[in-house]
N, C-alpha and C. Protein backbone atom coordinates (compact mmCIF):
# COMPACT_ATOMS: atom_id res chain seq x y z
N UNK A 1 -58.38 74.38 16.00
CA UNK A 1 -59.18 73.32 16.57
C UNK A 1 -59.46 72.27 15.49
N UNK A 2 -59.44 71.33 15.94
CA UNK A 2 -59.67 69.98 14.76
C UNK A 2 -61.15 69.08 15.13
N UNK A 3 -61.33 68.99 13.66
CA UNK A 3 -62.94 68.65 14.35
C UNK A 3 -62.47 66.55 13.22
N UNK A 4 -62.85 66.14 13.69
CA UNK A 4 -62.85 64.61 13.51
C UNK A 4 -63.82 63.56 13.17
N UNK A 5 -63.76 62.99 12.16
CA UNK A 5 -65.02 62.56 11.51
C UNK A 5 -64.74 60.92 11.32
N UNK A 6 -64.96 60.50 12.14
CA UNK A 6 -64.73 59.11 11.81
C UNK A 6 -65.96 58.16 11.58
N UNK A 7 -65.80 57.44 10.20
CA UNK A 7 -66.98 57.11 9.57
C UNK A 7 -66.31 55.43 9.24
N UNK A 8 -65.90 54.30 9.71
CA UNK A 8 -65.63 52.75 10.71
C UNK A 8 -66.66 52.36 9.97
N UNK A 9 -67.91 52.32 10.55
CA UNK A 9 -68.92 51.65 9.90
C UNK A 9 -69.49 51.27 8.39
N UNK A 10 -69.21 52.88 7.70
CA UNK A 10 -69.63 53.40 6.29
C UNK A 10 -68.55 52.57 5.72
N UNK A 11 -67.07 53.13 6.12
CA UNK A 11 -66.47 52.54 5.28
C UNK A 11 -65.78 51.02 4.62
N UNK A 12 -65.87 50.62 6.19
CA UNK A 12 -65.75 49.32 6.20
C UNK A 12 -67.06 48.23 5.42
N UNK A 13 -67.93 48.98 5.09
CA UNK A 13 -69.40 48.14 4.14
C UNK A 13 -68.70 47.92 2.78
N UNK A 14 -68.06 49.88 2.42
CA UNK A 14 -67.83 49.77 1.09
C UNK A 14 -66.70 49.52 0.88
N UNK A 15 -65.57 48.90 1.70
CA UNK A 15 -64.63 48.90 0.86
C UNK A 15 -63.64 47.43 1.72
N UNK A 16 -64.34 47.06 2.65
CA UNK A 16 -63.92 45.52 2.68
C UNK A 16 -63.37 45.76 3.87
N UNK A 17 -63.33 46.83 4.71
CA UNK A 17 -62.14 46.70 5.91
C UNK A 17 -61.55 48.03 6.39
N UNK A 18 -61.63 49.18 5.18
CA UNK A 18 -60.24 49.57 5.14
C UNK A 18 -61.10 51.37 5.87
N UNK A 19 -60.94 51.19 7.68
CA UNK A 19 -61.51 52.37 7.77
C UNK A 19 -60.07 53.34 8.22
N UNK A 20 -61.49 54.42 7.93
CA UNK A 20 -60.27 55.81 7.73
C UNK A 20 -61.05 56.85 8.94
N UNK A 21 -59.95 57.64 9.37
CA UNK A 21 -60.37 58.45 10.71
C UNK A 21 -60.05 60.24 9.40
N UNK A 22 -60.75 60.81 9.71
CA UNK A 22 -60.52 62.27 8.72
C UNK A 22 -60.74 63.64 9.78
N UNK A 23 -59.67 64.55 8.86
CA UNK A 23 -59.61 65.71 9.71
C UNK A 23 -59.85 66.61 8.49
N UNK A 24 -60.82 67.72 9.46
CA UNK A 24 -61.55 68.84 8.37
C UNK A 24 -60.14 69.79 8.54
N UNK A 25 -58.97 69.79 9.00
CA UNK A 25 -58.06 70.96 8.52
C UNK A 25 -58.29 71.57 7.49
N UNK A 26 -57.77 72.64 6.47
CA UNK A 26 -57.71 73.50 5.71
C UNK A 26 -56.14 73.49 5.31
N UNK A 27 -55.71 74.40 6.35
CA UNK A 27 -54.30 74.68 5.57
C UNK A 27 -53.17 73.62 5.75
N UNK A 28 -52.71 73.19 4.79
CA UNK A 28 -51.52 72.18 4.78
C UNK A 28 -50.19 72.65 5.35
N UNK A 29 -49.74 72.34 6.31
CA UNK A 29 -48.39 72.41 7.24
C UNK A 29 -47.40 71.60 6.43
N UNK A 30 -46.15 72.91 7.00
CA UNK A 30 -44.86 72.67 5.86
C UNK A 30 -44.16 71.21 6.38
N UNK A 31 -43.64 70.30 5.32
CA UNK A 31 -43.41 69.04 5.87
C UNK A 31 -41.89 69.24 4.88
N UNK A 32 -41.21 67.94 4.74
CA UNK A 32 -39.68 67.38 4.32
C UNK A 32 -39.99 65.87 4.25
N UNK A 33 -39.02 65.54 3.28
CA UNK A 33 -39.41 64.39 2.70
C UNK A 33 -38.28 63.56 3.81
N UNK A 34 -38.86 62.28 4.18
CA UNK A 34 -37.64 61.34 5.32
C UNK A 34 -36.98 60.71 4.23
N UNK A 35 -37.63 60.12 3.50
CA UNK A 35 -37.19 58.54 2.97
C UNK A 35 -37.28 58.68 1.66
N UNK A 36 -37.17 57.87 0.60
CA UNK A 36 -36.95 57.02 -0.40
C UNK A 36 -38.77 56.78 -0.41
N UNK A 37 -39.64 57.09 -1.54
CA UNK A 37 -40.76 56.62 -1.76
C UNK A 37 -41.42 54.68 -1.65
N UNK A 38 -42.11 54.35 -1.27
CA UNK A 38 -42.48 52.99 -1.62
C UNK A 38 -43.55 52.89 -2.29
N UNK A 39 -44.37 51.41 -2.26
CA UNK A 39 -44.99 51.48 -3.20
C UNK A 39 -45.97 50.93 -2.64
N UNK A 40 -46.39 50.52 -1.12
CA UNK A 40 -47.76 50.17 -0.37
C UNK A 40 -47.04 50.67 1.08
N UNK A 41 -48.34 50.43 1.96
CA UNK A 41 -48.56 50.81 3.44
C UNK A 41 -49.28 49.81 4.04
N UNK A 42 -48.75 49.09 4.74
CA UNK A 42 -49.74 47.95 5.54
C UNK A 42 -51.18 48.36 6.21
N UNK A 43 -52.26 47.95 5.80
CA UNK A 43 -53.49 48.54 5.93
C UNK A 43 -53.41 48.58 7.68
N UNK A 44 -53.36 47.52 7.94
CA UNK A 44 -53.66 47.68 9.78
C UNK A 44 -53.09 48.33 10.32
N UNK A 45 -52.03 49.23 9.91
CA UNK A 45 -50.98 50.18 10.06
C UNK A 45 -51.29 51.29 10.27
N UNK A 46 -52.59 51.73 9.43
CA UNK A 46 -52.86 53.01 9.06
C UNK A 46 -53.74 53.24 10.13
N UNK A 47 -53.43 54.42 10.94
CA UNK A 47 -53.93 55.18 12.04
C UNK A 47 -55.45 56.10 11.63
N UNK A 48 -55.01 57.11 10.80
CA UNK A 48 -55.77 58.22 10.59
C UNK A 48 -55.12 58.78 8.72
N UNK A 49 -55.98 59.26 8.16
CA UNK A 49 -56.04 60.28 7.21
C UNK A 49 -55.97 60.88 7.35
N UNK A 50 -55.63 62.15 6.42
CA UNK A 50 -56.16 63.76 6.37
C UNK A 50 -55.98 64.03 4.18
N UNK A 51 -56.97 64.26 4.42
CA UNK A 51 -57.01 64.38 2.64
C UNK A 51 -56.35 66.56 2.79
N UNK A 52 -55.39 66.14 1.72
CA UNK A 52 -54.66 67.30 1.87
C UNK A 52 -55.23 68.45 0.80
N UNK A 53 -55.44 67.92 -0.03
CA UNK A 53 -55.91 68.39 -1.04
C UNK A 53 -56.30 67.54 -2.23
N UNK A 54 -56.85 67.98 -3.59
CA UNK A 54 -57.43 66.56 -4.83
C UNK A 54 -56.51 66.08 -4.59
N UNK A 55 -55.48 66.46 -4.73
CA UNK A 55 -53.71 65.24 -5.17
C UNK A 55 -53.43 64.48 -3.70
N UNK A 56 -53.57 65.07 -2.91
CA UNK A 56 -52.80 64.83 -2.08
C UNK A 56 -53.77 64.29 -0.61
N UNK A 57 -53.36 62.78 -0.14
CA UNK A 57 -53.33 62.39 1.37
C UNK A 57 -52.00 62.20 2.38
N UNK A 58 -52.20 62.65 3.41
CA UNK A 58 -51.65 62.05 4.54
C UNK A 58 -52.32 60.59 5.25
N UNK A 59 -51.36 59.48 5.04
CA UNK A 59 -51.76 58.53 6.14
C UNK A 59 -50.82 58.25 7.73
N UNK A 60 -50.82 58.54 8.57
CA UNK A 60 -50.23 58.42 9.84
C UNK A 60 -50.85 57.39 10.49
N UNK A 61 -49.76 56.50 10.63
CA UNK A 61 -49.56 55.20 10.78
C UNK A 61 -49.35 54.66 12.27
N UNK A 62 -49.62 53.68 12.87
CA UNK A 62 -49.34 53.12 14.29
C UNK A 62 -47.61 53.54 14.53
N UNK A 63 -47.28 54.13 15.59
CA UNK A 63 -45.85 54.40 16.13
C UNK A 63 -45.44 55.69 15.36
N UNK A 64 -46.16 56.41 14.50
CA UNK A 64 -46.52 57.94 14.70
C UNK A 64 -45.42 58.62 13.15
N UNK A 65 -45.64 57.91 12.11
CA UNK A 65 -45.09 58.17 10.76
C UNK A 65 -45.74 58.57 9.91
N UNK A 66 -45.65 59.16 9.08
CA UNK A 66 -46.60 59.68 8.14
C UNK A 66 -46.38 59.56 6.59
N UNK A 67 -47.22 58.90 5.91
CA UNK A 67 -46.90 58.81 4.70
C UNK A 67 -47.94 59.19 3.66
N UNK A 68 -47.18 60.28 2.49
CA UNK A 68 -48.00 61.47 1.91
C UNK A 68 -47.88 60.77 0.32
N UNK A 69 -49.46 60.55 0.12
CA UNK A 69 -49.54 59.94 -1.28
C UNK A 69 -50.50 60.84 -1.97
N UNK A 70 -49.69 61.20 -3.21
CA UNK A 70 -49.63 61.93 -4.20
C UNK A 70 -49.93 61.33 -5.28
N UNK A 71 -51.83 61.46 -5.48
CA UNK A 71 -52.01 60.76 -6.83
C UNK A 71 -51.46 61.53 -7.86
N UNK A 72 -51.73 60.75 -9.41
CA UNK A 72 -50.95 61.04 -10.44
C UNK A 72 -52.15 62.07 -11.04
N UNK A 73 -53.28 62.18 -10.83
CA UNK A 73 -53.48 63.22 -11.21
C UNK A 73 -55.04 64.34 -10.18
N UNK A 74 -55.13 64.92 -10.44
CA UNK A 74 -55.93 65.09 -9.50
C UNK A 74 -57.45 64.46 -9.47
N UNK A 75 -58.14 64.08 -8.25
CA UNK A 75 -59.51 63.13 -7.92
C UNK A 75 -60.61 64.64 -7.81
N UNK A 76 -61.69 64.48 -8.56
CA UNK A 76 -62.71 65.45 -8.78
C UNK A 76 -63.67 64.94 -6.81
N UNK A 77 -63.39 66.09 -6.16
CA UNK A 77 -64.71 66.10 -5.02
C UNK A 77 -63.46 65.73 -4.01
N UNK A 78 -62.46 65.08 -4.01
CA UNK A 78 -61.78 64.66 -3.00
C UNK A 78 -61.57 65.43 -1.49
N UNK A 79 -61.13 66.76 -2.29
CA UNK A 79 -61.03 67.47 -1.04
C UNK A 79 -62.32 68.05 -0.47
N UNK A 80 -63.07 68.18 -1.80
CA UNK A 80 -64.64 69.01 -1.23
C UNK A 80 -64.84 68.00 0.36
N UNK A 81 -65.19 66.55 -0.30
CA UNK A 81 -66.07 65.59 0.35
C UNK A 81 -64.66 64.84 1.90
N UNK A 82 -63.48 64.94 1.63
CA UNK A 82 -62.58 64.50 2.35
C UNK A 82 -62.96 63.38 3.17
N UNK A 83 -63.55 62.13 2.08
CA UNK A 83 -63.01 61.24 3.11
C UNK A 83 -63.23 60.12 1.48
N UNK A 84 -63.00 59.01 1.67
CA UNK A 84 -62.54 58.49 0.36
C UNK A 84 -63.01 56.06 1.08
N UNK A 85 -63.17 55.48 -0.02
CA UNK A 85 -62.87 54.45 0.40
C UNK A 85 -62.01 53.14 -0.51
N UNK A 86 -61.78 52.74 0.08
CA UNK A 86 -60.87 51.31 -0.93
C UNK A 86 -61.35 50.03 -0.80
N UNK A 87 -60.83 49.18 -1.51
CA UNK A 87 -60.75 47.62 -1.33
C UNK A 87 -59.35 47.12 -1.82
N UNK A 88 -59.08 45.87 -0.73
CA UNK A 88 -57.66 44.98 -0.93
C UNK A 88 -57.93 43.70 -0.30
N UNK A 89 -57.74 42.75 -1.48
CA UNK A 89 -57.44 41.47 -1.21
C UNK A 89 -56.68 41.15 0.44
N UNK A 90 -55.59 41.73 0.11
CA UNK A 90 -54.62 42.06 1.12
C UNK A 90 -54.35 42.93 2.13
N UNK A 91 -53.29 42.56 3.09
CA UNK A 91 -53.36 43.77 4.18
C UNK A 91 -52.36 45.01 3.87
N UNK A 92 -52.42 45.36 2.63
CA UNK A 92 -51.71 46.26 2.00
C UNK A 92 -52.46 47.50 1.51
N UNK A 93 -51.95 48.99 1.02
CA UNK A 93 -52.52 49.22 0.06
C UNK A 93 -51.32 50.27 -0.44
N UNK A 94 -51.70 49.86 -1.87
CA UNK A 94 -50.58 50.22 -2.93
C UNK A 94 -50.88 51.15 -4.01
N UNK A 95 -49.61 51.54 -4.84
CA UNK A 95 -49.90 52.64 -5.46
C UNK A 95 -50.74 52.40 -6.50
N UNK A 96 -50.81 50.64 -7.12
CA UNK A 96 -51.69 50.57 -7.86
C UNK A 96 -52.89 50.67 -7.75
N UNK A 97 -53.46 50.74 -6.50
CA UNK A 97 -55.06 50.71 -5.84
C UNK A 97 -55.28 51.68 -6.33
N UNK A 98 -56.94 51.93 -6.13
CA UNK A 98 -58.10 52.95 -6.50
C UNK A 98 -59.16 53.07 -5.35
N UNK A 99 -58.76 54.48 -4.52
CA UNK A 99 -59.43 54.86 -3.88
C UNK A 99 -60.85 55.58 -5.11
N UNK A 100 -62.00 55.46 -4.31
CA UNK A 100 -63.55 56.23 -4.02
C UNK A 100 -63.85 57.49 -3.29
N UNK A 101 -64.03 58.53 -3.71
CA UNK A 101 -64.52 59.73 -3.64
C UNK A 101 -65.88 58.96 -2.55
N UNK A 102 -66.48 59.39 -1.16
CA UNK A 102 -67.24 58.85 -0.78
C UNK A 102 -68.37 60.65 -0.31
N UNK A 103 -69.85 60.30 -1.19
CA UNK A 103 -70.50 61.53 -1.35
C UNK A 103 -71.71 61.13 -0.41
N UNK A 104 -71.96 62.35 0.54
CA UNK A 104 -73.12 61.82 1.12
C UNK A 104 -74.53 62.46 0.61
N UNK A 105 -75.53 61.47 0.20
CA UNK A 105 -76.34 61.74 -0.33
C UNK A 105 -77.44 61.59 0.40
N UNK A 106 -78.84 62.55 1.54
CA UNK A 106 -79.67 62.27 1.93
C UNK A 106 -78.87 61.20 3.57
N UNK A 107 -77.45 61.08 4.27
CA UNK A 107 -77.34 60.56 5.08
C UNK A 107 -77.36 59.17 4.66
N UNK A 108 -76.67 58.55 3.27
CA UNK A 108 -76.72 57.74 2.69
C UNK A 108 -75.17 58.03 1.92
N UNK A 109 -73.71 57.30 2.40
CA UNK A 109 -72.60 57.14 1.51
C UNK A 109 -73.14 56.78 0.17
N UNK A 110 -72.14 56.89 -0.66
CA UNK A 110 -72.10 56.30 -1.74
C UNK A 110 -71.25 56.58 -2.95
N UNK A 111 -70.05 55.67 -3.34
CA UNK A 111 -69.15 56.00 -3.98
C UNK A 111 -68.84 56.53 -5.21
N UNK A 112 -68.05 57.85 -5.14
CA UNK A 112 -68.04 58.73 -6.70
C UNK A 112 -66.45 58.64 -7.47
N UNK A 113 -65.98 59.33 -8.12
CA UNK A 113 -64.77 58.97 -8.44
C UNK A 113 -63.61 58.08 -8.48
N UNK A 114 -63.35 57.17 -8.72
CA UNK A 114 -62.18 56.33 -8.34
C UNK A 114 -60.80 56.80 -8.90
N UNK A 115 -59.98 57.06 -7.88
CA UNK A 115 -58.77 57.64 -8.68
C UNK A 115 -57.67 56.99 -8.14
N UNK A 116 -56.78 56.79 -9.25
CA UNK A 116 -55.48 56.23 -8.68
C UNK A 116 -54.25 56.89 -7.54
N UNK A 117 -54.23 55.53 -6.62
CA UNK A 117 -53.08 55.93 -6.17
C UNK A 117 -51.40 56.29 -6.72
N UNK A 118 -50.84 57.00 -6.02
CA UNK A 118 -49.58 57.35 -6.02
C UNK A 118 -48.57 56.29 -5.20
N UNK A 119 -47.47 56.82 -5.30
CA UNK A 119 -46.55 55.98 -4.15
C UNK A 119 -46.10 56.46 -2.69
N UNK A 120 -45.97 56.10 -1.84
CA UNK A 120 -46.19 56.39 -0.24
C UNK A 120 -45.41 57.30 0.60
N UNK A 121 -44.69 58.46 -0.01
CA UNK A 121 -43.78 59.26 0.43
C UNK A 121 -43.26 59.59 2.57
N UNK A 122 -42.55 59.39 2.93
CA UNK A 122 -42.59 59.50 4.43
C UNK A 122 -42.34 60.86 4.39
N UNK A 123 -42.73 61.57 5.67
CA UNK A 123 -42.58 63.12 5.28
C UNK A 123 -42.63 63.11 7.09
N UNK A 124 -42.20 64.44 7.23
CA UNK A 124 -42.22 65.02 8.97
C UNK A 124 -43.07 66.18 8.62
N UNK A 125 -43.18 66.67 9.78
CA UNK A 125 -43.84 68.05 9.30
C UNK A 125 -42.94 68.97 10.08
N UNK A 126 -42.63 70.09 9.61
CA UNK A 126 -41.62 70.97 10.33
C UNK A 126 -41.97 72.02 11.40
N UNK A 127 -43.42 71.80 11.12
CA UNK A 127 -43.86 72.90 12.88
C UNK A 127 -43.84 71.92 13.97
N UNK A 128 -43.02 70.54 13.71
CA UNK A 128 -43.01 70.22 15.46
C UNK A 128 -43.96 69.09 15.68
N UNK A 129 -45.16 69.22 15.30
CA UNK A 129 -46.59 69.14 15.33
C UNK A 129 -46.52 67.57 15.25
């Protein structure tokens, strides 16, 4: 069962725009790489999250693609707290960006860690799913 946390409001204060839909999953489902890595994802693009683990997000994108970014090193709280925020000039976001660890304190966000992004891997997942 998937429980769904979508926080639109919070994140869009702190980070200019850029909201994220999050899933409390646990175990990471076996995936395969599609493509050739890039190096951004068109923000309005991006459907939903799932923070996979410190290193690792899934973003699944409008028309049902998924692209698995693998920071360079691991983000302290990421997975504890699983949900994160950004800012971009642009309607992009790239491997050079720096996502926010987002900690709730008292029913009050507020941003912890900033860790760098990775580059945008396309991946399937192999149960089907």
């Amino acid at each position: 069962m998937r429980k769904m946390l979508l926080i639109i409001p919070a994140i869009a204060l702190l980070s200019g725009g850029g909201a994220i839909a999050l899933s409390r999953d646990t175990a990471p489902e076996p995936v395969r790489v599609v493509s050739e890595p890039k190096s951004c994802v068109t923000i309005s693009q991006i459907r939903s999250t799932k923070v996979i683990d410190s290193r690792n997000i899934d973003f699944r994108m409008v028309g049902g693609k998924t692209y698995r970014n693998t920071l360079p090193q691991s983000c302290p709280g990421l997975k504890f707290e699983e949900r994160f925020s950004y800012r971009s000039s642009i309607n992009q976001l790239c491997s050079v960006d720096i996502v926010h660890v987002l900690h709730d304190q008292g029913g009050r966000l507020y941003e912890g860690a900033g860790c760098g992004l990775g580059k945008f891997q396309q991946i399937e997942k192999l149960s089907g799913k």
